[in-house]
Protein backbone atom coordinates (compact mmCIF):
# COMPACT_ATOMS: atom_id res chain seq x y z
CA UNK A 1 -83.19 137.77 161.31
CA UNK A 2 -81.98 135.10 163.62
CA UNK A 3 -80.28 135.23 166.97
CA UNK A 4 -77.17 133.02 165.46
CA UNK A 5 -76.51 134.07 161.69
CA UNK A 6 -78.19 137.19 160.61
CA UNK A 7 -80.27 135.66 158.19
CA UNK A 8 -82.55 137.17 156.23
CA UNK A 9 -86.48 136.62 156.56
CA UNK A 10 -87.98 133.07 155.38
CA UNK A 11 -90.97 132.85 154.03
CA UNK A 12 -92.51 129.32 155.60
CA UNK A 13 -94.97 127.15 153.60
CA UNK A 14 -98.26 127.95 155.24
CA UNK A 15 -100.58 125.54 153.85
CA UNK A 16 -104.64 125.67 154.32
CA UNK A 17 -104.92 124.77 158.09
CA UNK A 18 -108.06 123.94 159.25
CA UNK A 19 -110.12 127.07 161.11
CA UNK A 20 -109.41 127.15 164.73
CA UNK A 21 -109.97 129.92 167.21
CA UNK A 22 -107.31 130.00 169.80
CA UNK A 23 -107.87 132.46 172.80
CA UNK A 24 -104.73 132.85 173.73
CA UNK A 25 -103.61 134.34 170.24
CA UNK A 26 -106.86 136.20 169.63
CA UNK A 27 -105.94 139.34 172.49
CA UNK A 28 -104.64 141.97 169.97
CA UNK A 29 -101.25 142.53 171.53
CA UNK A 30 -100.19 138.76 171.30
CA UNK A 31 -101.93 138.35 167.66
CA UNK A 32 -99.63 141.65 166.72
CA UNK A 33 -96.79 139.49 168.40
CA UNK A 34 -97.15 136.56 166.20
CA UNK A 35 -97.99 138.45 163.37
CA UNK A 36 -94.44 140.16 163.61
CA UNK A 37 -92.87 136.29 164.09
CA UNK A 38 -94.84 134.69 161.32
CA UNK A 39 -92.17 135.35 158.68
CA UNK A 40 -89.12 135.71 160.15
CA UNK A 41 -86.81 132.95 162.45
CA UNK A 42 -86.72 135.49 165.60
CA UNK A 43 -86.62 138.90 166.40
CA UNK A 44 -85.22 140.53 169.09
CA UNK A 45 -87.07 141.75 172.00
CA UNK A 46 -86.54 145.79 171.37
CA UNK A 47 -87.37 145.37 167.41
CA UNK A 48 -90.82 143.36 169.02
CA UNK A 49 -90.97 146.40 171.07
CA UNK A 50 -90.57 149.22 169.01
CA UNK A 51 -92.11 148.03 166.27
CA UNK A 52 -95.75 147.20 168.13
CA UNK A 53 -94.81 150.43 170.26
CA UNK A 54 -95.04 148.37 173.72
CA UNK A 55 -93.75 149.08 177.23
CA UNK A 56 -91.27 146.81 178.05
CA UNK A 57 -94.10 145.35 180.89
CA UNK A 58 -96.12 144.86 178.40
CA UNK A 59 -94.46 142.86 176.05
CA UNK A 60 -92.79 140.81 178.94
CA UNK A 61 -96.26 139.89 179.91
CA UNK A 62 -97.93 138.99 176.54
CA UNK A 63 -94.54 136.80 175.84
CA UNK A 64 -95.11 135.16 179.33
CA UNK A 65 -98.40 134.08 177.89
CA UNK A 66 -97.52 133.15 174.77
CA UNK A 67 -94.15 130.96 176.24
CA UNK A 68 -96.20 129.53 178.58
CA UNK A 69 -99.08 128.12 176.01
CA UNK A 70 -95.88 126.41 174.11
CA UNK A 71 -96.05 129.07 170.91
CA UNK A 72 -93.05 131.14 171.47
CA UNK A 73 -89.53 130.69 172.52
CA UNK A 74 -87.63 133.34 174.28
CA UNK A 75 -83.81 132.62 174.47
CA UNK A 76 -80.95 134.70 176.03
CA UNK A 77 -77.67 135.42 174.59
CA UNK A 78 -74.76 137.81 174.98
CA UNK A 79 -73.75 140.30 172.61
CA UNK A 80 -70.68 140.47 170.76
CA UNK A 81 -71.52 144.05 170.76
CA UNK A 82 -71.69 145.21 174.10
CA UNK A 83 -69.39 145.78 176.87
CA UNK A 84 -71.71 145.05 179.47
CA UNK A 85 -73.39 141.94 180.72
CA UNK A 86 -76.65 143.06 179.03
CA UNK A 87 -77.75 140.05 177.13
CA UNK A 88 -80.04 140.08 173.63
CA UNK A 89 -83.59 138.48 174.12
CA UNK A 90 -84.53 136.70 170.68
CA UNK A 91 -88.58 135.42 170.13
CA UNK A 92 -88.93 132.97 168.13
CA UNK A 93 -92.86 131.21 167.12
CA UNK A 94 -92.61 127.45 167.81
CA UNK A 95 -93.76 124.70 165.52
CA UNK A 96 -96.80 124.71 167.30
CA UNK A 97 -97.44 128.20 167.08
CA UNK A 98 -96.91 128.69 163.31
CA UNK A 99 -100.00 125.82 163.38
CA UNK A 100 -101.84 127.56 165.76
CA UNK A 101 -101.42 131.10 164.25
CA UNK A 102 -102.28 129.88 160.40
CA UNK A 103 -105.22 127.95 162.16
CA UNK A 104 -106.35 131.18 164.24
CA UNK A 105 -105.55 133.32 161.03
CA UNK A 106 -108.34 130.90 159.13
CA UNK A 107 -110.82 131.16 161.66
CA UNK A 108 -110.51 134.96 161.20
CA UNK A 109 -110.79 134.36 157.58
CA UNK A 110 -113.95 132.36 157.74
CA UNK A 111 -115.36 134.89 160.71
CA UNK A 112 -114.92 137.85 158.25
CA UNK A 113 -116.29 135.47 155.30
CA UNK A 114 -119.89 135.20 157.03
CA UNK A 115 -118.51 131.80 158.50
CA UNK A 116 -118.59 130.40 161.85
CA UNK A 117 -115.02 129.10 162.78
CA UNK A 118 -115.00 126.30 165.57
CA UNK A 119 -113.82 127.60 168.84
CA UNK A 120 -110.65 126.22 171.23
């Protein structure tokens, strides 16, 4: 889904990156995160929630982390569907978060593969 059109999942190319640890990814909440973003343009911030079964503190915080490092994108917009001044929160993985996830998501490969995998 997408905050704008509804659309259904894509399924990005994710050619063979090159094996790099990143940190920041790596703590199990925010690898769940991107895992959930990997194939779709966005998700709202309660189908995030529910679906990784997260406080809303929680999730605010691992977001934080992840916007601030540059991978996600967290955007605000009303709701056709509600009365109220409630706004949607859609997460999105940057450009530079798809690279760093495939990358991290190698590393792990290599890891479980008997492999070192260089480190951030």
């Amino acid at each position: 889904m997408s905050p704008s059109d509804g659309a259904p999942p894509r399924t990005p190319a994710h050619p063979d990156p090159a094996a790099e640890f990143h940190e920041v990814i790596h703590a199990p909440v925010r690898l769940r995160i991107c895992g959930l973003l990997r194939q779709v343009d966005a998700l709202e911030f309660s189908v995030i929630r529910d679906a990784l079964e997260l406080k809303d503190a929680n999730l605010s915080k691992n977001l934080k982390v992840l916007s601030d490092a540059d991978l996600v994108t967290v955007t605000k917009e009303s709701s056709p569907d509600r009365g109220d001044a409630r706004r949607l929160t859609w997460v999105a993985l940057t450009a530079d978060g798809h690279s760093a996830l495939e990358s991290h998501l190698a590393a792990l490969r290599a890891i479980a593969e008997g492999g070192a995998a260089p480190s951030r």
